[in-house]
N, C-alpha and C. Protein backbone atom coordinates (compact mmCIF):
# COMPACT_ATOMS: atom_id res chain seq x y z
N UNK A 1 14.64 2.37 60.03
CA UNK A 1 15.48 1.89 58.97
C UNK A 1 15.96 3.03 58.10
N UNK A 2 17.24 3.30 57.43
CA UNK A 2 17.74 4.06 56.76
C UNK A 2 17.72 3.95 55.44
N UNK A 3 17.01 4.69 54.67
CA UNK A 3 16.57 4.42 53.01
C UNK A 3 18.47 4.81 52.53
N UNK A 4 18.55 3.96 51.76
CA UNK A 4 19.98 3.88 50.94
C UNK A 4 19.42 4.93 50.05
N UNK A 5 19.31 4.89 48.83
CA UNK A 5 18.84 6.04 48.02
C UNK A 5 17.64 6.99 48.31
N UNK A 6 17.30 8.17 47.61
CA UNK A 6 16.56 9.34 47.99
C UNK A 6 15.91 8.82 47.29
N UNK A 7 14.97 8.52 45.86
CA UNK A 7 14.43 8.50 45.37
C UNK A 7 13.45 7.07 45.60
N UNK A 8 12.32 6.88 45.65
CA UNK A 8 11.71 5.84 46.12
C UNK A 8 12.18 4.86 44.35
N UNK A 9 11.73 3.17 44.97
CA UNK A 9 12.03 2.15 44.07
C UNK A 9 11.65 2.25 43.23
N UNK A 10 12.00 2.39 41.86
CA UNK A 10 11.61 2.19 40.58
C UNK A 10 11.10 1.06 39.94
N UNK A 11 10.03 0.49 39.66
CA UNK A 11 9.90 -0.69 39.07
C UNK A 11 9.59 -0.52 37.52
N UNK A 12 10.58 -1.08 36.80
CA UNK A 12 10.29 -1.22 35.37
C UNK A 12 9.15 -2.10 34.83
N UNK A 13 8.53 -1.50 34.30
CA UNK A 13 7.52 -2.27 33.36
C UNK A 13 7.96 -3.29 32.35
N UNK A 14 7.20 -4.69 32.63
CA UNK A 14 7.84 -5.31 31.60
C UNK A 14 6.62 -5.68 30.90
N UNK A 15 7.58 -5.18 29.78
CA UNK A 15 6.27 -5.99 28.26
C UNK A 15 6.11 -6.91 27.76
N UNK A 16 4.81 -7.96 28.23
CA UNK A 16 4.74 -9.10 27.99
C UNK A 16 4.38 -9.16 26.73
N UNK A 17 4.26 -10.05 25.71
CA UNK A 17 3.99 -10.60 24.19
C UNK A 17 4.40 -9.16 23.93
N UNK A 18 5.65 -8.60 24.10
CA UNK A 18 6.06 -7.35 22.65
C UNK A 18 6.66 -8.01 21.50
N UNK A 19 5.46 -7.95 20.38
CA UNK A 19 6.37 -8.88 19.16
C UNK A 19 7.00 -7.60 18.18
N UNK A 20 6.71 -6.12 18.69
CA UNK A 20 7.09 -5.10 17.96
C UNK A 20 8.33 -5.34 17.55
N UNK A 21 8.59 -4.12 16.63
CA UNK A 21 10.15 -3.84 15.93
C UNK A 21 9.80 -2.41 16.02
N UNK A 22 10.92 -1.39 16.96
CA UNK A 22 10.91 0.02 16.56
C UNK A 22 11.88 0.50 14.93
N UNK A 23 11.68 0.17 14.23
CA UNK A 23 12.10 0.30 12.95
C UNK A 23 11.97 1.84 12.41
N UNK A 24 12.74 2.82 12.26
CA UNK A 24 12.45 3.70 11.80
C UNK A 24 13.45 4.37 10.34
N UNK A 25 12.72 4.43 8.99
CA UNK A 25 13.39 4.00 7.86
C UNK A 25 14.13 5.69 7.90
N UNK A 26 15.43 5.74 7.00
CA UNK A 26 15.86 7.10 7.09
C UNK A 26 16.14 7.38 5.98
N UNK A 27 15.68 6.74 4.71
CA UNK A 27 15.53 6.99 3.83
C UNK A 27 14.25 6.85 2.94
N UNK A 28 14.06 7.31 1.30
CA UNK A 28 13.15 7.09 0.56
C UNK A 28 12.71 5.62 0.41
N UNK A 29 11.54 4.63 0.49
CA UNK A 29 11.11 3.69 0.01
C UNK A 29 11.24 3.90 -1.60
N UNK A 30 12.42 2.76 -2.23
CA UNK A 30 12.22 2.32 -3.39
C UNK A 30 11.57 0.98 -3.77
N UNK A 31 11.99 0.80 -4.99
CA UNK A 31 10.90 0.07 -5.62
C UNK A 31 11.29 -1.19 -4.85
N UNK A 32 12.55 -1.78 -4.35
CA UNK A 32 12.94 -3.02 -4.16
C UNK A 32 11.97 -3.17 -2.37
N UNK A 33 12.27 -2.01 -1.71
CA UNK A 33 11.78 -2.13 -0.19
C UNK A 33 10.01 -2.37 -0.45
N UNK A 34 9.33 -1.21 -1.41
CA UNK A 34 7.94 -1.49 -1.50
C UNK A 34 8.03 -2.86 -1.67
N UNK A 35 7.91 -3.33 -2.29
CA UNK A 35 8.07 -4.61 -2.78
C UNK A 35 8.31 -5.69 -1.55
N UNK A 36 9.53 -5.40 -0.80
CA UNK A 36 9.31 -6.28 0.88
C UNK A 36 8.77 -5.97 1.22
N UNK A 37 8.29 -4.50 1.17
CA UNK A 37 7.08 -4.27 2.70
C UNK A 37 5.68 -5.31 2.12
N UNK A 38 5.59 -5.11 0.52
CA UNK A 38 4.29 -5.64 0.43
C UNK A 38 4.27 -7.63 0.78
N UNK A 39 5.32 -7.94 0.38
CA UNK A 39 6.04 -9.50 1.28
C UNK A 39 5.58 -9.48 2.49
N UNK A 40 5.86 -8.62 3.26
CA UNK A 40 5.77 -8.95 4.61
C UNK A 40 4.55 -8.55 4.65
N UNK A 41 3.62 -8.05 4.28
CA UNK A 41 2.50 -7.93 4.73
C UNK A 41 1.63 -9.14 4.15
N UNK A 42 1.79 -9.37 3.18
CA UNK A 42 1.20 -10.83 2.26
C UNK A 42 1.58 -12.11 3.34
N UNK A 43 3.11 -12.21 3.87
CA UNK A 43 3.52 -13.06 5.22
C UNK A 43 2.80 -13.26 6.56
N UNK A 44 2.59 -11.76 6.80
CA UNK A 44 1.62 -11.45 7.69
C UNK A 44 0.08 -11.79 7.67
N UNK A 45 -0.31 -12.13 6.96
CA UNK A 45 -1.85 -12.47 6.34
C UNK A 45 -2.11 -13.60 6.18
N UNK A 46 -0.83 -14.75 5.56
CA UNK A 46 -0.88 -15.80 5.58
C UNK A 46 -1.13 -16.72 7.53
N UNK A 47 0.57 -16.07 7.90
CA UNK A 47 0.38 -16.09 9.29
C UNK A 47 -1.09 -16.28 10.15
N UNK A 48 -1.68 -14.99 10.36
CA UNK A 48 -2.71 -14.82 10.72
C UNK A 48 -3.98 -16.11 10.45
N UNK A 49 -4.05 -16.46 8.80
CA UNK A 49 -4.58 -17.20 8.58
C UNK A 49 -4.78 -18.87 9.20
N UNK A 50 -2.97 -19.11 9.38
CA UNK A 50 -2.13 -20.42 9.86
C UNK A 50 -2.67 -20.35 11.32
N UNK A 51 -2.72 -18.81 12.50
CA UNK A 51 -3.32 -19.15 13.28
C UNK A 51 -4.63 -19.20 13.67
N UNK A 52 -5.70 -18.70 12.56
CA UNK A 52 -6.76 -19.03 12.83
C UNK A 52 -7.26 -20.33 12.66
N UNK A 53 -6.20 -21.26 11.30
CA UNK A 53 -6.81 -22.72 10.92
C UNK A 53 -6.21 -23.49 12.34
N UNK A 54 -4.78 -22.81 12.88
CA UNK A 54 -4.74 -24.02 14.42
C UNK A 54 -5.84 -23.75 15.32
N UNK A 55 -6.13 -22.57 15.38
CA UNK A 55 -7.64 -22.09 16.58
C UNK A 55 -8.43 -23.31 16.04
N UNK A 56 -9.17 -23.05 14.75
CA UNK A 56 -10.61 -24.27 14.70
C UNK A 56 -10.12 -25.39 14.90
N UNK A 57 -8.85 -26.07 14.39
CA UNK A 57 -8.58 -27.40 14.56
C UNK A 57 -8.85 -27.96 16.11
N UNK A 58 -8.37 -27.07 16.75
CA UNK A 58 -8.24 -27.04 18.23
C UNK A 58 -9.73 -27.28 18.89
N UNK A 59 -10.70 -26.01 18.54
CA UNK A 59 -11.98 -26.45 18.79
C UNK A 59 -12.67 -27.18 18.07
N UNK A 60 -12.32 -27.77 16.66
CA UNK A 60 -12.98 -29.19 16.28
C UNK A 60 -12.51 -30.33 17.19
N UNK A 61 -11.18 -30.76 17.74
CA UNK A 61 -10.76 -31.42 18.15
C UNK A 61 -11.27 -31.13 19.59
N UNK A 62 -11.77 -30.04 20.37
CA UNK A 62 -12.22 -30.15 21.41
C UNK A 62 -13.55 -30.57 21.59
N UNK A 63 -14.14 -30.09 20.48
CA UNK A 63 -16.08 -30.61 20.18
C UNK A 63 -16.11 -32.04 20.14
N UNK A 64 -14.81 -33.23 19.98
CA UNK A 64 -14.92 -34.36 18.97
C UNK A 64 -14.64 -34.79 21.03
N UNK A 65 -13.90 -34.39 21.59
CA UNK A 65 -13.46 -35.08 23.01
C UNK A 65 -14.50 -34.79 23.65
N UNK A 66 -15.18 -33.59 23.64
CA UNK A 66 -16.37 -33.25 24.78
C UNK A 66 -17.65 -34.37 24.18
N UNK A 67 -17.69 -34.83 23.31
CA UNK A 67 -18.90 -35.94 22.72
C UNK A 67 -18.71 -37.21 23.32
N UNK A 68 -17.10 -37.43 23.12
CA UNK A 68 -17.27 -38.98 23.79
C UNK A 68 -17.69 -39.03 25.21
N UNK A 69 -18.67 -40.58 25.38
CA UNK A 69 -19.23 -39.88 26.56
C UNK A 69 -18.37 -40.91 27.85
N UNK A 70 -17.70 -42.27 26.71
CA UNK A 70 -17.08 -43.14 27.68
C UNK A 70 -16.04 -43.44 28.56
N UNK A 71 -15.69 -41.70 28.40
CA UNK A 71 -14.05 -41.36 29.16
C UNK A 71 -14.24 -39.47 29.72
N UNK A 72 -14.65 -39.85 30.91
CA UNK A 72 -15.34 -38.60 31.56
C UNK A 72 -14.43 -37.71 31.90
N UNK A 73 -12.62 -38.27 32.24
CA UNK A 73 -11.64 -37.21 32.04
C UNK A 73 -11.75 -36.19 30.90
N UNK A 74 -12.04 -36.94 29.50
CA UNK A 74 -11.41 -35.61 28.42
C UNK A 74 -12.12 -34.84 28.20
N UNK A 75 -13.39 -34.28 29.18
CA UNK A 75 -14.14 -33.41 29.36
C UNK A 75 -12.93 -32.32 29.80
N UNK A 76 -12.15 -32.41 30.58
CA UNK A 76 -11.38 -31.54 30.64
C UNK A 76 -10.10 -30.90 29.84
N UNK A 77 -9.73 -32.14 29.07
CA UNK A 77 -9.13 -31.48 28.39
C UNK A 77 -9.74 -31.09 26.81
N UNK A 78 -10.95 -31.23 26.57
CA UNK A 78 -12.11 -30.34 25.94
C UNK A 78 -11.74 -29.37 26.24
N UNK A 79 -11.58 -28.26 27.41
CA UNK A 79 -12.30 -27.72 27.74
C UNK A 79 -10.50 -26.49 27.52
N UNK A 80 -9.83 -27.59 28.05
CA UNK A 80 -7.97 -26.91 28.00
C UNK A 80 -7.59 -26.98 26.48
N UNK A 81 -8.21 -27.48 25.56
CA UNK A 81 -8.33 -27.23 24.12
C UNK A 81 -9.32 -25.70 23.87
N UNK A 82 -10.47 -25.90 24.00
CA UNK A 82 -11.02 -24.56 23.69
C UNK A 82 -10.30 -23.18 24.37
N UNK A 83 -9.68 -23.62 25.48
CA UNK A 83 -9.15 -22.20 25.98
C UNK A 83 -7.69 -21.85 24.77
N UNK A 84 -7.44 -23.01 25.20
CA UNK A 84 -6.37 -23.35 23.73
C UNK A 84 -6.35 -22.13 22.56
N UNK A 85 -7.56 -22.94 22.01
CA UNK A 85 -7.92 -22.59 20.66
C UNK A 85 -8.36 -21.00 20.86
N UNK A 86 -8.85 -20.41 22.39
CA UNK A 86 -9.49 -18.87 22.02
C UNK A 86 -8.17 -18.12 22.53
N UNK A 87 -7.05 -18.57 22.82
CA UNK A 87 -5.57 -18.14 23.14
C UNK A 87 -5.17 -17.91 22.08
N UNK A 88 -4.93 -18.82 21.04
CA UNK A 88 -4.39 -18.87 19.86
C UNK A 88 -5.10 -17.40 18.61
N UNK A 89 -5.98 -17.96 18.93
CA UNK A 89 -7.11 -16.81 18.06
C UNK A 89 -6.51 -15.60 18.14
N UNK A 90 -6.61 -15.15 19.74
CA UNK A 90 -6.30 -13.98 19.94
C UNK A 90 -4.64 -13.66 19.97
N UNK A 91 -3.69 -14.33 19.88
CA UNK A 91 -2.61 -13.98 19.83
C UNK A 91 -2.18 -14.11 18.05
N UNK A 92 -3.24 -14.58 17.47
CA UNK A 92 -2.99 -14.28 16.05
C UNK A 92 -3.38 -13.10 15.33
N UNK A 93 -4.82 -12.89 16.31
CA UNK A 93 -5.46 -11.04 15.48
C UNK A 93 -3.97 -10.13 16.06
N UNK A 94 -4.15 -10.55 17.48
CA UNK A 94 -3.07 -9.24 17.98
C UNK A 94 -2.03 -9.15 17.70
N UNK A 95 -1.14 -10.34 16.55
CA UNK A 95 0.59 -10.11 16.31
C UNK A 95 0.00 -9.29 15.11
N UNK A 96 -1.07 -9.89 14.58
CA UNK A 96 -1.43 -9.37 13.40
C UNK A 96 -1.24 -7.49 12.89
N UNK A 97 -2.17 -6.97 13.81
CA UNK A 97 -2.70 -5.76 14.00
C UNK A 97 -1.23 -5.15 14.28
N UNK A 98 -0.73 -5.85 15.14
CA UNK A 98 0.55 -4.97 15.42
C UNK A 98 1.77 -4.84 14.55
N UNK A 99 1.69 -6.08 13.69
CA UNK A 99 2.70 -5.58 12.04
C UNK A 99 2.29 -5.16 11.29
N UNK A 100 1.16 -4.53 10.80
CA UNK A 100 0.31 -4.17 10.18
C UNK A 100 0.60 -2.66 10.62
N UNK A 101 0.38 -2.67 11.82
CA UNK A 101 0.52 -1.18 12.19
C UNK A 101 2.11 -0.65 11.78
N UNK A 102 2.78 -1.21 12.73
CA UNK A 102 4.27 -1.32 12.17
C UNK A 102 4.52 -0.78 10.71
N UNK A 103 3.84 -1.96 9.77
CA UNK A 103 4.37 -1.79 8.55
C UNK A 103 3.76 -0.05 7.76
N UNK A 104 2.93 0.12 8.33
CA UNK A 104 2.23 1.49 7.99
C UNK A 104 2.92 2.66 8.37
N UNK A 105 3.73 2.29 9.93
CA UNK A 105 3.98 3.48 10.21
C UNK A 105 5.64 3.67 9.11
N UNK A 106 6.25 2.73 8.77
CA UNK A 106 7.20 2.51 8.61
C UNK A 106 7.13 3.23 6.74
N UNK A 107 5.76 2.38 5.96
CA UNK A 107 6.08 2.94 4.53
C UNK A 107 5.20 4.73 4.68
N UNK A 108 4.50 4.88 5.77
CA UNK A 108 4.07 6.47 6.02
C UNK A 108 5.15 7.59 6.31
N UNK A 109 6.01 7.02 7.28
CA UNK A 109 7.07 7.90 7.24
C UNK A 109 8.09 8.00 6.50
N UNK A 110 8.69 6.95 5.74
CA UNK A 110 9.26 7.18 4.51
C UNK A 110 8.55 8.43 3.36
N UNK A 111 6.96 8.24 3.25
CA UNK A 111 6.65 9.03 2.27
C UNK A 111 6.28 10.53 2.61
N UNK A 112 6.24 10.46 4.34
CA UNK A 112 6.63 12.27 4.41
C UNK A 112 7.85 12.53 4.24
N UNK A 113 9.08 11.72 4.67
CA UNK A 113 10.40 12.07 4.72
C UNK A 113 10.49 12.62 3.09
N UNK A 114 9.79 11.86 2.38
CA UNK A 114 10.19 11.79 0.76
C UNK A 114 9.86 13.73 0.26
N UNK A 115 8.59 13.48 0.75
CA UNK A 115 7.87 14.75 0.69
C UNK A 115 8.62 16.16 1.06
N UNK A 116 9.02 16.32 2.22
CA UNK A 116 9.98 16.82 2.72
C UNK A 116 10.91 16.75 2.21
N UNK A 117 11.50 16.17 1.60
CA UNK A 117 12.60 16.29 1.23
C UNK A 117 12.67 17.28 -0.13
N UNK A 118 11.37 16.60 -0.72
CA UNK A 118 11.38 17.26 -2.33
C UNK A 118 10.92 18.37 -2.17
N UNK A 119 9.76 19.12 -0.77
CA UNK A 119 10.01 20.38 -0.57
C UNK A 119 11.40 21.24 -0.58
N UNK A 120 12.08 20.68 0.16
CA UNK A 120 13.60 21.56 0.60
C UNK A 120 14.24 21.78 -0.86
């Protein structure tokens, strides 16, 4: 068989759950942006919170189906609730961590740019 191109197949990586933003500020953080960044991080916290109260609801509501004993199906979906609920968990620490990071790198490099600048 005759390879059409020289270079072997490229397969792109795809990024599953990227909830990132490459955001990179090109100016000084003033008082109005501090002020959103600290919004969005207060947003972010709440968030986090909203998905940890659906996680327990999820495994209260799975503890309350795995008890009844007179319907031997909702043992399973007990069970598609707790996976549920430890899905949820973890896709709430991890959006978490990752705007968090975001938001750091975002008011950090503003305040070397600042720095830098007032060197020059």
């Amino acid at each position: 068989m005759k390879r059409i191109s020289k270079s072997p197949l490229k397969m792109k990586k795809i990024k599953l759950l990227r909830f990132g933003r490459d955001f990179k500020p090109d100016q000084q953080v003033i008082l109005r942006d501090y002020l959103a960044i600290e919004r969005t991080r207060l947003a972010n916290e709440r968030t986090l919170l909203s998905y940890i109260r659906s996680s327990l609801y999820l495994l209260l509501g799975a503890i309350a189906l795995y008890q009844l004993k007179e319907f031997a199906n909702f043992k399973y979906l007990a069970l598609t609730a707790i996976v549920f609920s430890v899905v949820f968990f973890v896709i709430g620490i991890y959006r978490f961590t990752l705007l968090k990071k975001s938001l750091k790198r975002v008011y950090y490099k503003s305040e070397e740019k600042e720095a830098n600048d007032q060197e020059d």
